[in-house]
PDB file of N, CA and C in Angstrom:
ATOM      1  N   UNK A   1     122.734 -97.556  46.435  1.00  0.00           N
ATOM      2  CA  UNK A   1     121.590 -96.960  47.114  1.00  0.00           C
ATOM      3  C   UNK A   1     122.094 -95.924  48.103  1.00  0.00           C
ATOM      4  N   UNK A   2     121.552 -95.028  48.355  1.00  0.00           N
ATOM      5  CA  UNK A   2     122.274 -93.671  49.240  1.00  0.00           C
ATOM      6  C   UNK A   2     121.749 -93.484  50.732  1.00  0.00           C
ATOM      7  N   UNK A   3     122.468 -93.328  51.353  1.00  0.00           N
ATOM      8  CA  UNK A   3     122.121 -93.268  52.831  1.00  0.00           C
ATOM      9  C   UNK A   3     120.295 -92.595  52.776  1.00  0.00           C
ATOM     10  N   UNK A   4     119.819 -93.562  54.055  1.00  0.00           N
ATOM     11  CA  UNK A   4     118.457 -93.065  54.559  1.00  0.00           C
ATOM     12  C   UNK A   4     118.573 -91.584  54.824  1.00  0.00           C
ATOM     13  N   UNK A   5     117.220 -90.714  54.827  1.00  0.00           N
ATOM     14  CA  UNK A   5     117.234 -89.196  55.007  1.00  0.00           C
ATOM     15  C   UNK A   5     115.862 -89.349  55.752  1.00  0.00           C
ATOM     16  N   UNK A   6     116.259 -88.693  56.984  1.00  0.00           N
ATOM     17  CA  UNK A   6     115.175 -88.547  57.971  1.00  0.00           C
ATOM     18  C   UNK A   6     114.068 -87.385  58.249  1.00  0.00           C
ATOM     19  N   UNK A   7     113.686 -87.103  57.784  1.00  0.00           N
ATOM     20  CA  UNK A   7     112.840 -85.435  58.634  1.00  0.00           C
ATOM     21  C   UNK A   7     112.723 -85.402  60.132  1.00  0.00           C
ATOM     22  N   UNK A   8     112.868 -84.705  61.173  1.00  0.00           N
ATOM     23  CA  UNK A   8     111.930 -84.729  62.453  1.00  0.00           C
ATOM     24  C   UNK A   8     110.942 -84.267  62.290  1.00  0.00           C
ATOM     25  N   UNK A   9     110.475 -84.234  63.058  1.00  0.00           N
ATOM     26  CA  UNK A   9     108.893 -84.092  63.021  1.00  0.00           C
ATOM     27  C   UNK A   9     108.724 -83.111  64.034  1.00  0.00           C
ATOM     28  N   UNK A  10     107.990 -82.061  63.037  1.00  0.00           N
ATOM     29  CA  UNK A  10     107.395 -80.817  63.534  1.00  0.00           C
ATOM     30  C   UNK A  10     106.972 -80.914  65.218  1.00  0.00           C
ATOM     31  N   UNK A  11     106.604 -80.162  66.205  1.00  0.00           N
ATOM     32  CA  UNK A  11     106.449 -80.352  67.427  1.00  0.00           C
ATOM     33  C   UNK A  11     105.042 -80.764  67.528  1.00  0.00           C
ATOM     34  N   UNK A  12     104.064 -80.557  66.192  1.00  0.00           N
ATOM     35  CA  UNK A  12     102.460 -80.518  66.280  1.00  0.00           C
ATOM     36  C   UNK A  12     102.259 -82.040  66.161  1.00  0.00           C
ATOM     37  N   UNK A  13     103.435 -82.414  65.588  1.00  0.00           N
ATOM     38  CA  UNK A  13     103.156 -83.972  65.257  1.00  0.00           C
ATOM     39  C   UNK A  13     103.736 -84.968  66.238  1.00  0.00           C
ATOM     40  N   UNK A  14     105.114 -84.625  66.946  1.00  0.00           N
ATOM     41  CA  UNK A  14     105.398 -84.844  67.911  1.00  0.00           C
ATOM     42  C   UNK A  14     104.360 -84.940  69.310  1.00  0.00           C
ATOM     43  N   UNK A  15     103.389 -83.854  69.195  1.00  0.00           N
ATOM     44  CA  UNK A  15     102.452 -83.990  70.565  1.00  0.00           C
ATOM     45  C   UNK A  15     101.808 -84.762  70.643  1.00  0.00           C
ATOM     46  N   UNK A  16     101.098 -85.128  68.765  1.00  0.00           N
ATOM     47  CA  UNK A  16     100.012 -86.177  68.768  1.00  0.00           C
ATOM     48  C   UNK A  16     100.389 -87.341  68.955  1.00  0.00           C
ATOM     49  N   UNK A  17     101.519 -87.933  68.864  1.00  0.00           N
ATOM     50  CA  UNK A  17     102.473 -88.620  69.340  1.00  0.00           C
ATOM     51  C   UNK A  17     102.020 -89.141  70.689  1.00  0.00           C
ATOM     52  N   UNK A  18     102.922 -87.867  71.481  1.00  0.00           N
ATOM     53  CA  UNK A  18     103.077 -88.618  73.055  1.00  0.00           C
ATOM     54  C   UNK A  18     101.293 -88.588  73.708  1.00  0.00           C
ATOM     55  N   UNK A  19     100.165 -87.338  72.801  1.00  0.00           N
ATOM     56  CA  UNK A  19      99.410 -87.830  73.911  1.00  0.00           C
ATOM     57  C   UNK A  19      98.171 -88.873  73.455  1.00  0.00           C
ATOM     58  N   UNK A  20      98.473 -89.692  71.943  1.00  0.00           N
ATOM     59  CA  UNK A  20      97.543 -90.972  71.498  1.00  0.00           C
ATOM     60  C   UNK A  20      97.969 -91.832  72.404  1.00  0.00           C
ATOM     61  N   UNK A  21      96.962 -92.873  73.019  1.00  0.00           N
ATOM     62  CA  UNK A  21      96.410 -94.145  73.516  1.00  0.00           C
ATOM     63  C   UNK A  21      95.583 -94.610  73.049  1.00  0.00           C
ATOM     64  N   UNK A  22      95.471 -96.274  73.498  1.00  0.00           N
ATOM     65  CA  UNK A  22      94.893 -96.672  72.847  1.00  0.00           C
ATOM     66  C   UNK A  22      92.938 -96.287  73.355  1.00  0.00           C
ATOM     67  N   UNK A  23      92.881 -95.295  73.794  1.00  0.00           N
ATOM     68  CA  UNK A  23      91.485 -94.338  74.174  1.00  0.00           C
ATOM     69  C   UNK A  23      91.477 -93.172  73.376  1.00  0.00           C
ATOM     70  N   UNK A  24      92.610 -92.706  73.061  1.00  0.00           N
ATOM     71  CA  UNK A  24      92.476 -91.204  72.649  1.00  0.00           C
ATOM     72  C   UNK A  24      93.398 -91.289  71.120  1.00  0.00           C
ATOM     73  N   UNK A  25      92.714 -91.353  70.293  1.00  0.00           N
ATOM     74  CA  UNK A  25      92.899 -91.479  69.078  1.00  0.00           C
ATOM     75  C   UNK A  25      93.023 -89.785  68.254  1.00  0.00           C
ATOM     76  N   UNK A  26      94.877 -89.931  67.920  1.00  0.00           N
ATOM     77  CA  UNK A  26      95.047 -88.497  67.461  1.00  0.00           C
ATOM     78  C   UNK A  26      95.725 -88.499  65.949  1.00  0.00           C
ATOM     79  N   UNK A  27      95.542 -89.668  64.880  1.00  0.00           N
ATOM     80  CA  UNK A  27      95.627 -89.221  63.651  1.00  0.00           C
ATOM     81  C   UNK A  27      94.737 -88.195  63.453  1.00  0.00           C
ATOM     82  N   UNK A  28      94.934 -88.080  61.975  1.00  0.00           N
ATOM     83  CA  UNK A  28      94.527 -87.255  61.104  1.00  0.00           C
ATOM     84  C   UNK A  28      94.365 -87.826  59.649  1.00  0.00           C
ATOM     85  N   UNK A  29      93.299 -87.339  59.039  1.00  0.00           N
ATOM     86  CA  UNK A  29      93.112 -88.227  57.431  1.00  0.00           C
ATOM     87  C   UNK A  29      92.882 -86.964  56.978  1.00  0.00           C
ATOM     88  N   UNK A  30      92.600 -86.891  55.615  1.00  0.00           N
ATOM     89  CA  UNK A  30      92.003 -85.278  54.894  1.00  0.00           C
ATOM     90  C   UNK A  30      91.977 -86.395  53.613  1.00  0.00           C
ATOM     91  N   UNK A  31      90.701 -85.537  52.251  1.00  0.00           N
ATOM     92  CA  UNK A  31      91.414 -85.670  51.091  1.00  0.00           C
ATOM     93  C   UNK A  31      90.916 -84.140  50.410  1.00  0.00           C
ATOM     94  N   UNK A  32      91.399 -84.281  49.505  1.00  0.00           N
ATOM     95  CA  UNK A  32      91.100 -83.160  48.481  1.00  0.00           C
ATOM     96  C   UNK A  32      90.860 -83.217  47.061  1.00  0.00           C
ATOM     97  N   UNK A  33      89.762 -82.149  46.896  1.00  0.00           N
ATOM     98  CA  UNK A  33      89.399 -83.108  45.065  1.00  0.00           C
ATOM     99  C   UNK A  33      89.648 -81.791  44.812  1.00  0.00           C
ATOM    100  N   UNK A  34      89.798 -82.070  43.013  1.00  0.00           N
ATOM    101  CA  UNK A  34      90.400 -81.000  42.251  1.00  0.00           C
ATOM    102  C   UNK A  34      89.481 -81.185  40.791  1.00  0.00           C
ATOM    103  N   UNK A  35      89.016 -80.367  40.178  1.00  0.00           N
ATOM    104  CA  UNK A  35      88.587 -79.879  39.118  1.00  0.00           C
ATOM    105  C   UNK A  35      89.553 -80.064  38.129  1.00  0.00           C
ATOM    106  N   UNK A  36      89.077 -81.382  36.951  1.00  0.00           N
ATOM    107  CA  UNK A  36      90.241 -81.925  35.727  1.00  0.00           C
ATOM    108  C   UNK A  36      90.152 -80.615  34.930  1.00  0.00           C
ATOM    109  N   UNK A  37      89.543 -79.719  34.907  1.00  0.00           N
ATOM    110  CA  UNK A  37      89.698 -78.580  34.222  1.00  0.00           C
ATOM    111  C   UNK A  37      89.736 -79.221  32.602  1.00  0.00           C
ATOM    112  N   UNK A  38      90.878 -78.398  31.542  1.00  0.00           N
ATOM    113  CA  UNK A  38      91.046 -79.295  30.413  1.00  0.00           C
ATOM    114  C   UNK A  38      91.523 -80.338  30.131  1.00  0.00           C
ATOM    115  N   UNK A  39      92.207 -81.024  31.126  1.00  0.00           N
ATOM    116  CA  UNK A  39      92.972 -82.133  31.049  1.00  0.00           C
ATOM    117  C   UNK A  39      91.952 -83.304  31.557  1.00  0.00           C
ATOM    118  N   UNK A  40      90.269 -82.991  31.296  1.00  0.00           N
ATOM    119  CA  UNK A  40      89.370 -84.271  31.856  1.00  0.00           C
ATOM    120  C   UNK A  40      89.141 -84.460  30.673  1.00  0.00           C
ATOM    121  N   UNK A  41      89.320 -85.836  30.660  1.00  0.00           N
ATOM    122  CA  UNK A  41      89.012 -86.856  29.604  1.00  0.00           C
ATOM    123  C   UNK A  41      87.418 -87.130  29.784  1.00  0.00           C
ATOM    124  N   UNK A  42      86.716 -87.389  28.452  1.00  0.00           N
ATOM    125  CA  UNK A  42      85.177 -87.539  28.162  1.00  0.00           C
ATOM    126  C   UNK A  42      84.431 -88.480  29.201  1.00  0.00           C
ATOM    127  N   UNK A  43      85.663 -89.816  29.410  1.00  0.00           N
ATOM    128  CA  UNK A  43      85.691 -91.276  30.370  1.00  0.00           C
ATOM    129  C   UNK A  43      85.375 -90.543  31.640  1.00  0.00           C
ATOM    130  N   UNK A  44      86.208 -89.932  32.155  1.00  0.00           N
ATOM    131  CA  UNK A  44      86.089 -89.419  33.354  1.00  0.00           C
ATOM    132  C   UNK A  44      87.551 -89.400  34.013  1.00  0.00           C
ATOM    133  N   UNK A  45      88.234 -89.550  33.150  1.00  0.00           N
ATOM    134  CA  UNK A  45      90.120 -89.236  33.959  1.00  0.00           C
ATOM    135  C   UNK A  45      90.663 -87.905  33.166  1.00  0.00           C
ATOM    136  N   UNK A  46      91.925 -88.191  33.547  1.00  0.00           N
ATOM    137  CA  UNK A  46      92.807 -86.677  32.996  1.00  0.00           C
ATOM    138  C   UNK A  46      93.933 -87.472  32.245  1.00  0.00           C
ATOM    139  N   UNK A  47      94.444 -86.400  31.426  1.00  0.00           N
ATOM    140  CA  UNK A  47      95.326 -86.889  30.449  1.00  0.00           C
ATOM    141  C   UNK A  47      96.653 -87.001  31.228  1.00  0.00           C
ATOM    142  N   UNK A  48      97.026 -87.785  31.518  1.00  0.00           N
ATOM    143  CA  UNK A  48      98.163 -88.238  32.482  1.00  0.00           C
ATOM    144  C   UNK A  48      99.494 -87.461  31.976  1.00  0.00           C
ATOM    145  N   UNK A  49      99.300 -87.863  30.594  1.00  0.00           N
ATOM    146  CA  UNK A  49     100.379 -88.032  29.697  1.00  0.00           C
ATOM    147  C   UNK A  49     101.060 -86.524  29.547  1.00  0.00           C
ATOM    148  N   UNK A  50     100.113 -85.538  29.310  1.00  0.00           N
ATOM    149  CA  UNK A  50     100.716 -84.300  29.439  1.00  0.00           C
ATOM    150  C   UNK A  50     100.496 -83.888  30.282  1.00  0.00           C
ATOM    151  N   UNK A  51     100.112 -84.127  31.328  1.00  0.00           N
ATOM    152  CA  UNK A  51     100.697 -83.426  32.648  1.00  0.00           C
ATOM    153  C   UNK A  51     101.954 -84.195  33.032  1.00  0.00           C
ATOM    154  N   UNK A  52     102.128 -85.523  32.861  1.00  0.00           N
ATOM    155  CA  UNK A  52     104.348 -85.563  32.730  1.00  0.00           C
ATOM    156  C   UNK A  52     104.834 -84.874  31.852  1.00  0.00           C
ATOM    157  N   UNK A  53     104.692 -84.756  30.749  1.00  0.00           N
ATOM    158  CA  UNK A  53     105.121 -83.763  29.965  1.00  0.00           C
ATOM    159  C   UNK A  53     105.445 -82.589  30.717  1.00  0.00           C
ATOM    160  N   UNK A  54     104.224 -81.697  31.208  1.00  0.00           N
ATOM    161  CA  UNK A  54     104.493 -80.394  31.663  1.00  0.00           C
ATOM    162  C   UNK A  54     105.395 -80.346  32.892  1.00  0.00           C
ATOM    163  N   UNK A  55     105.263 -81.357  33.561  1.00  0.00           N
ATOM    164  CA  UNK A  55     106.288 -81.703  34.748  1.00  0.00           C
ATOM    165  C   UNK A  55     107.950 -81.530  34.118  1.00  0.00           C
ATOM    166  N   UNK A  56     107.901 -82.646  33.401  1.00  0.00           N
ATOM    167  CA  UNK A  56     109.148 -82.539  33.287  1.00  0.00           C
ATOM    168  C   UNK A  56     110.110 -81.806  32.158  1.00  0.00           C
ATOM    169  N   UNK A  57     108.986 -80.956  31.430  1.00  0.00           N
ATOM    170  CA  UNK A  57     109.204 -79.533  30.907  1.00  0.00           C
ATOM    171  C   UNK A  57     109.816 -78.671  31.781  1.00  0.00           C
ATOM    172  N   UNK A  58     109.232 -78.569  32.820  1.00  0.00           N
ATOM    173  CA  UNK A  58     109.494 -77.203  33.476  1.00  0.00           C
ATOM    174  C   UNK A  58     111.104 -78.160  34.341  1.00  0.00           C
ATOM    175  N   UNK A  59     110.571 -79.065  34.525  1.00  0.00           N
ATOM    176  CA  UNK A  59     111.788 -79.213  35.659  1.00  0.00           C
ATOM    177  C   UNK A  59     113.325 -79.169  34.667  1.00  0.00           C
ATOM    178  N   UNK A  60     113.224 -79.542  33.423  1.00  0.00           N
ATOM    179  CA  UNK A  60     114.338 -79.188  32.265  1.00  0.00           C
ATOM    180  C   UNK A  60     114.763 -78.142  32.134  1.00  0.00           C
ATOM    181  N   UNK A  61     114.185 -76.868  32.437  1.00  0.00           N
ATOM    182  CA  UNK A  61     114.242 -76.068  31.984  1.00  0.00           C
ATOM    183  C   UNK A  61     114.646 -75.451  33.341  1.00  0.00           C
ATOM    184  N   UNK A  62     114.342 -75.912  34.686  1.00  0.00           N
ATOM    185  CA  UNK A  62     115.233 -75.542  35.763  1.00  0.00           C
ATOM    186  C   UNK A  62     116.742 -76.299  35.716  1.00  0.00           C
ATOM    187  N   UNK A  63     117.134 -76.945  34.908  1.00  0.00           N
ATOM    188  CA  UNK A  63     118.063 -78.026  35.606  1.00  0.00           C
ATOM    189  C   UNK A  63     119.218 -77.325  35.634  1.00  0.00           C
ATOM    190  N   UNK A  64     119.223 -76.278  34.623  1.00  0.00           N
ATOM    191  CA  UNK A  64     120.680 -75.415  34.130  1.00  0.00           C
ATOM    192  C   UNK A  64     121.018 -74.402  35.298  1.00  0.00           C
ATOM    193  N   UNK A  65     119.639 -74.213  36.728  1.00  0.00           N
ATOM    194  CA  UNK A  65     120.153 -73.746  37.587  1.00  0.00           C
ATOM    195  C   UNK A  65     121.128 -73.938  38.758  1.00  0.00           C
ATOM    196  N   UNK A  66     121.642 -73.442  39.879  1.00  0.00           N
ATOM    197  CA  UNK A  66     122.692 -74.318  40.695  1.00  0.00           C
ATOM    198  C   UNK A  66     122.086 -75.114  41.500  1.00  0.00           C
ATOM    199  N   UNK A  67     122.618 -76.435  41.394  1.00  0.00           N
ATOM    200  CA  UNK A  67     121.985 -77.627  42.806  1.00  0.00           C
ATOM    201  C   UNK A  67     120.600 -78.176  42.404  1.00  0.00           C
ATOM    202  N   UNK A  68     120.028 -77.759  41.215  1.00  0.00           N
ATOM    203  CA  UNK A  68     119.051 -78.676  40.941  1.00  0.00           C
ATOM    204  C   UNK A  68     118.945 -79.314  40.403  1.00  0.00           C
ATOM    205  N   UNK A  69     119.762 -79.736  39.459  1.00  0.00           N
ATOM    206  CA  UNK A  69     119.871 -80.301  38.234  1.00  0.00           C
ATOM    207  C   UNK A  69     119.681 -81.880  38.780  1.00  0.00           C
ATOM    208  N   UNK A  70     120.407 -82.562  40.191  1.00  0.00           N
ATOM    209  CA  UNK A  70     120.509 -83.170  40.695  1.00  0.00           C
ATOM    210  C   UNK A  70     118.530 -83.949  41.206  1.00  0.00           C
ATOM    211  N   UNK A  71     118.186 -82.951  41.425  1.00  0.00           N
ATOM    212  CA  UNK A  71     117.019 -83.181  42.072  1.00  0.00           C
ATOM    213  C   UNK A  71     116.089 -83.134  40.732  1.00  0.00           C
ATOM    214  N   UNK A  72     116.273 -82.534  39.598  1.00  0.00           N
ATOM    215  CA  UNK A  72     115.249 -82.869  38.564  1.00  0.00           C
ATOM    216  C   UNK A  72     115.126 -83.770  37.924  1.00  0.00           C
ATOM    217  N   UNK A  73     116.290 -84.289  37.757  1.00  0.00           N
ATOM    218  CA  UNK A  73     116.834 -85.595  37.047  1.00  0.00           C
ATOM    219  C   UNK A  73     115.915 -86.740  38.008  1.00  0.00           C
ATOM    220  N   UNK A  74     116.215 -86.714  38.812  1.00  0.00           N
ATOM    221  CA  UNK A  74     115.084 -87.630  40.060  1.00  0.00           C
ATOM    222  C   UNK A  74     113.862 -87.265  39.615  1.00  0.00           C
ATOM    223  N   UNK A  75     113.051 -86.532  40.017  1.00  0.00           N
ATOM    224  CA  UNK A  75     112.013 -85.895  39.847  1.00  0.00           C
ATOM    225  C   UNK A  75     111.445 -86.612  38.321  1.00  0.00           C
ATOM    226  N   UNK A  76     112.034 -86.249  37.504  1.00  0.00           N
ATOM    227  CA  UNK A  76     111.629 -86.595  35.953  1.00  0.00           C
ATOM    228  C   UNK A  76     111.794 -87.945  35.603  1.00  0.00           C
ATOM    229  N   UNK A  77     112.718 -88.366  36.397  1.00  0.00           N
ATOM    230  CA  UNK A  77     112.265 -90.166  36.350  1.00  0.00           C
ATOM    231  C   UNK A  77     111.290 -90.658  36.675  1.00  0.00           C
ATOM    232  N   UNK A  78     110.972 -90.213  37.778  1.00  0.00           N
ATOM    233  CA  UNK A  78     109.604 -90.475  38.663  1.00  0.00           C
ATOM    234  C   UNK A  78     108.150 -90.185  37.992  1.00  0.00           C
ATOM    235  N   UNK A  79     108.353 -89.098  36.723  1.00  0.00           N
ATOM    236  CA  UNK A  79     107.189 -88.835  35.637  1.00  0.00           C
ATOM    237  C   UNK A  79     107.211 -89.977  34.899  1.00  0.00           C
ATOM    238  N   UNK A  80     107.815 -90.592  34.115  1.00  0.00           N
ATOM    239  CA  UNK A  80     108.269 -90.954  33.075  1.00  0.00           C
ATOM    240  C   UNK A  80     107.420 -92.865  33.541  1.00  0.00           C
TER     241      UNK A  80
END
């Protein structure tokens, strides 16, 4: 297993940070919907199946570049 990898956190997220209490409530939620376009199934879902496909089409077809090959190989497991 490979060492933990941390991000810091942007300063915007950092603020909401120091100035939430338990009075002043500073998450954030969002969602976002998207249009199945051709990939909506009659049921009411999307074809899962080729959109991994197209994922890990394209990411194959990056892998032969430098330093990614590493990160697609991940990536395309994670479709699969």
């Amino acid at each position: 297993m490979g060492a933990p990898w941390y991000e810091p956190l942007p300063a915007s997220d950092r603020t909401f940070l120091v100035f939430e209490d338990q009075h002043t409530h500073m998450h954030l939620g969002g969602i976002t919907l998207f249009e199945p376009g051709p990939l909506g199934l009659p049921e009411g879902g999307v074809e899962i199946e080729r959109i991994r496909a197209h994922i890990a089409s394209r990411l194959q077809s990056r892998s032969g570049r430098s330093g990614s090959s590493r990160v697609s190989r991940a990536a395309a497991s994670r479709c699969s």
